[in-house]
Protein backbone atom coordinates (compact mmCIF):
# COMPACT_ATOMS: atom_id res chain seq x y z
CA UNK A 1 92.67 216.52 12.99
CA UNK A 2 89.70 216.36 10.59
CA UNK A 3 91.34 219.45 8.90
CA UNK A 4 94.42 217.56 7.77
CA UNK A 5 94.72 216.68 4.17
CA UNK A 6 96.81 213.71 3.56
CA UNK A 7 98.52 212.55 -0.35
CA UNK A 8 99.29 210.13 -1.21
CA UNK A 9 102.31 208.56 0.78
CA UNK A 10 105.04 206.86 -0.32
CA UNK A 11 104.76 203.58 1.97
CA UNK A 12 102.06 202.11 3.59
CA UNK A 13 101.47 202.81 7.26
CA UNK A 14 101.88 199.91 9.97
CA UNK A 15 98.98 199.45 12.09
CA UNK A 16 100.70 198.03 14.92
CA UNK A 17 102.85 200.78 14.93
CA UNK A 18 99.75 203.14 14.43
CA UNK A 19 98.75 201.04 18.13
CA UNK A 20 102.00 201.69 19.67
CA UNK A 21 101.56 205.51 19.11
CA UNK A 22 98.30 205.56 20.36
CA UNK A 23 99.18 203.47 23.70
CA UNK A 24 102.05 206.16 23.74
CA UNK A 25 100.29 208.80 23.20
CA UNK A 26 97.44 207.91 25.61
CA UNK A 27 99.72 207.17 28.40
CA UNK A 28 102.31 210.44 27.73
CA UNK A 29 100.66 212.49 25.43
CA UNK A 30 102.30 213.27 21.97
CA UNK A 31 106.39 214.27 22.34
CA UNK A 32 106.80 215.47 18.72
CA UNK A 33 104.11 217.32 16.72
CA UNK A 34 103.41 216.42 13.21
CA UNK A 35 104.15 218.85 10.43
CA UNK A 36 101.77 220.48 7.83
CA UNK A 37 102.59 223.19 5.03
CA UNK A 38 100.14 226.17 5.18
CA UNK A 39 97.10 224.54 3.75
CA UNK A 40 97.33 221.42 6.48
CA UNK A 41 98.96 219.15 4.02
CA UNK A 42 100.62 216.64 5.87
CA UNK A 43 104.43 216.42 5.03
CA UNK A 44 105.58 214.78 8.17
CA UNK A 45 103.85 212.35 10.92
CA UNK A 46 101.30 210.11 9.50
CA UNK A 47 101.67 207.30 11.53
CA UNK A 48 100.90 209.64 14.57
CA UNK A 49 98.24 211.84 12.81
CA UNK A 50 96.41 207.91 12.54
CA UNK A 51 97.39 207.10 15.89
CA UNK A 52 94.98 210.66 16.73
CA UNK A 53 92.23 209.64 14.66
CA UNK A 54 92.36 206.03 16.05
CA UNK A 55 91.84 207.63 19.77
CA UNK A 56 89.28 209.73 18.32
CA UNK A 57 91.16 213.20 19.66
CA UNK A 58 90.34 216.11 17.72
CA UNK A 59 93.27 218.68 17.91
CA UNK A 60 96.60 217.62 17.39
CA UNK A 61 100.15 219.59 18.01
CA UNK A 62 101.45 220.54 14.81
CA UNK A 63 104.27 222.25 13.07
CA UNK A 64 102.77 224.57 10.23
CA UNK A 65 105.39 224.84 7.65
CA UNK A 66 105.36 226.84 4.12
CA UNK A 67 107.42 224.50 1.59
CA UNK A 68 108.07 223.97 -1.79
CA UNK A 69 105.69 220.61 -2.75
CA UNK A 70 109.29 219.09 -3.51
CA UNK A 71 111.15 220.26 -0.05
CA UNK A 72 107.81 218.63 1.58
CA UNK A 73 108.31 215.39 -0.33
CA UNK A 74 111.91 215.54 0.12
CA UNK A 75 110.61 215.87 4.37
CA UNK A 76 108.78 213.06 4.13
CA UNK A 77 111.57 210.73 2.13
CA UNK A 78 113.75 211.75 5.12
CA UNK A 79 111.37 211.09 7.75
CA UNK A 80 110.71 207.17 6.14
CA UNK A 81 114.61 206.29 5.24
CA UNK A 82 115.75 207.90 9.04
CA UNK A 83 113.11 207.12 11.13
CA UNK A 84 110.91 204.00 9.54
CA UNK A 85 112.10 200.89 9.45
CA UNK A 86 111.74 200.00 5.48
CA UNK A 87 113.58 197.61 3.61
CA UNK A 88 116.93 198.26 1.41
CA UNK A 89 115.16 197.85 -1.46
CA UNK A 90 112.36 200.58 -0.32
CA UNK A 91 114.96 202.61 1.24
CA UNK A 92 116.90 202.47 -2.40
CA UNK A 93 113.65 203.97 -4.25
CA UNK A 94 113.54 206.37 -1.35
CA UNK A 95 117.42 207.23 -2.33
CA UNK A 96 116.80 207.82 -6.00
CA UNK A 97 113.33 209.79 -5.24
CA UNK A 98 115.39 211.70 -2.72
CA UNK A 99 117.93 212.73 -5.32
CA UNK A 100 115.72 213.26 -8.43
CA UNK A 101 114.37 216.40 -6.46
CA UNK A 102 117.28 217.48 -5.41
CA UNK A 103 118.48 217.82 -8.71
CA UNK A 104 115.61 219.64 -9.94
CA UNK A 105 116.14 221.80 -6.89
CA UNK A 106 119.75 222.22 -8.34
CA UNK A 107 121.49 221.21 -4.77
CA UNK A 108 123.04 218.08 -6.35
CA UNK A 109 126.56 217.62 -6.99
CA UNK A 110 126.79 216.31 -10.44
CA UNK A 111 129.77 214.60 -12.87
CA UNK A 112 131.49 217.77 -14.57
CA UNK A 113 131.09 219.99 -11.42
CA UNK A 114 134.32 220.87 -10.29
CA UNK A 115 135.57 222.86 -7.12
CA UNK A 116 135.81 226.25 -8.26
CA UNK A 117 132.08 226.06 -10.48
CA UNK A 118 130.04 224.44 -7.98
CA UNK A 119 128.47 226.26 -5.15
CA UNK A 120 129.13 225.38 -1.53
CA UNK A 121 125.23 224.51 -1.23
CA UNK A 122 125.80 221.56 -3.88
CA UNK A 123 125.53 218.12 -2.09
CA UNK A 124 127.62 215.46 -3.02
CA UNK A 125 127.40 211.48 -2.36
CA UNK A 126 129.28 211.37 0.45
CA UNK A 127 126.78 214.34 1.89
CA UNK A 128 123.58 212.79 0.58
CA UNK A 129 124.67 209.50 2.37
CA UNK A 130 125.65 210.82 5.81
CA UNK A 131 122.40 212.72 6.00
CA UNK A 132 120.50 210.07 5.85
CA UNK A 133 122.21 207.90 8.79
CA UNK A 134 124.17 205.96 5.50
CA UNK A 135 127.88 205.42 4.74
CA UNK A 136 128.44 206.18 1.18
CA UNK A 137 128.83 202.20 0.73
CA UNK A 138 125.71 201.59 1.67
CA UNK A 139 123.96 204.43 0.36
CA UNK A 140 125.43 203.17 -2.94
CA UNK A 141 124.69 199.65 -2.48
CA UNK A 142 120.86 200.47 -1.92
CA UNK A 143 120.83 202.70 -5.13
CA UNK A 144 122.13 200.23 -7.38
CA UNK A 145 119.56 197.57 -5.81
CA UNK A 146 116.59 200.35 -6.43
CA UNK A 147 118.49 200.85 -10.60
CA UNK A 148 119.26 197.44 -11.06
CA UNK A 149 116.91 194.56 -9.91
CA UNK A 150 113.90 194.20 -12.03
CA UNK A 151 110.78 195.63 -10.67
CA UNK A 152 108.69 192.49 -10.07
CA UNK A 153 111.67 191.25 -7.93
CA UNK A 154 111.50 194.39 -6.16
CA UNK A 155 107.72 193.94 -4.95
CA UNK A 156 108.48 189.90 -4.61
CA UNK A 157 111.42 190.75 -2.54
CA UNK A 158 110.92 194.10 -0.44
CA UNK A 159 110.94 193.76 3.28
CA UNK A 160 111.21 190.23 3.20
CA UNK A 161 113.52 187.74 4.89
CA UNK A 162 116.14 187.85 1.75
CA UNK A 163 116.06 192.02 2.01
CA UNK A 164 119.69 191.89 2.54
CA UNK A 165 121.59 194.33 0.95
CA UNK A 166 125.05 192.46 -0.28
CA UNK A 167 122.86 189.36 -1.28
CA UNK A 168 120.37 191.83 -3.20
CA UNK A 169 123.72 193.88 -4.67
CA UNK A 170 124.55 190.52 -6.24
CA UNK A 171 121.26 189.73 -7.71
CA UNK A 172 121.20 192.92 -8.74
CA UNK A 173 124.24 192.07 -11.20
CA UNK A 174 122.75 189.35 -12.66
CA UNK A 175 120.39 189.76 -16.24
CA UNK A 176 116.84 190.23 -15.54
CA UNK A 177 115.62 186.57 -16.40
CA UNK A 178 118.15 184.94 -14.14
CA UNK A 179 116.91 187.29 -11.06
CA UNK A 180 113.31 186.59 -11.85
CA UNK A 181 114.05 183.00 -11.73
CA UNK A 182 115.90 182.84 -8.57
CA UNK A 183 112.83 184.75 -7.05
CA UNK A 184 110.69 182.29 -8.00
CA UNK A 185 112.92 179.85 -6.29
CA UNK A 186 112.64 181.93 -3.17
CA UNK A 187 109.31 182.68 -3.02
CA UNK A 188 108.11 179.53 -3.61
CA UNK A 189 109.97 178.07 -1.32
CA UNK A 190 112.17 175.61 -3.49
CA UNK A 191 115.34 176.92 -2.19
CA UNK A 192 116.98 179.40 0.40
């Protein structure tokens, strides 16, 4: 355990789900090893990698990997928009993370590809969406929330009781002043 490295992570880890793992884990032992690339850089399973430290144990099952620093990063995107439950605004971020690498990794379908020049390999929407758990609807939706509402509404909103993703695509729509301003209604309480 003490010889995993950890980066930074893209969300922050729940400690009461860091407990759950370690009641888990105390009661029935761990049922899915993390994952590390060759030099024990976590990619996958921080939540249970705490849950280790937490019960003080000093080995820990583990899947030893050799990845590309963006196929790791892509791993652990995956592992948070599947697996965690994060908002539609996080899981948005997640999306457009998720598909920046993939286009430097030259996997993504883009506008001007057409049947006969693309590879087979290429991943479209519709692909991206499905694996991911996502209809493309949705998968859409939580893009254009991630592109479109203003940052500070973002971190105001994320998570939150008003994370819902058609009231969010709306607000979305709107110029950046007006959604600042009905966050600050929301926030503050002054109106649902």
């Amino acid at each position: 355990v003490e010889d995993i490295k950890v980066r930074i992570r893209l969300r922050t880890p729940s400690e009461g789900k860091v407990d759950e793992i370690a009641d888990s884990i105390s009661k029935i032992n761990l049922l899915n090893p993390i994952t590390v690339d060759s030099d024990y850089t976590l990619l996958c399973g921080y939540h249970r990698l705490l849950a280790f430290q937490k019960l003080e144990i000093k080995e820990i099952p583990a899947v030893v990997k050799d990845a590309d620093v963006r196929y790791a990063e892509l791993a652990e995107i995956d592992e948070n928009v599947i697996r965690a439950e994060i908002g539609n605004i996080n899981a948005g971020n997640h999306i457009i993370r998720r598909e920046k690498i993939l286009d430097e990794l030259g996997i993504l379908y883009k506008r001007g590809d057409n049947r006969f020049t693309t590879a087979e390999e290429k991943l479209t929407v519709t692909d991206l969406a499905e694996g991911i758990g996502y209809t493309r609807r949705s998968y859409t939706m939580r893009k254009q929330i991630a592109q479109k509402l203003h940052p500070e509404v973002q971190d105001l909103l994320d998570n939150t009781e008003w994370d819902v993703l058609t009231e969010l695509v709306k607000l979305s729509g709107e110029p950046d002043h007006i959604q600042l301003k009905v966050c600050d209604l929301l926030v503050t309480g002054k109106c649902r």
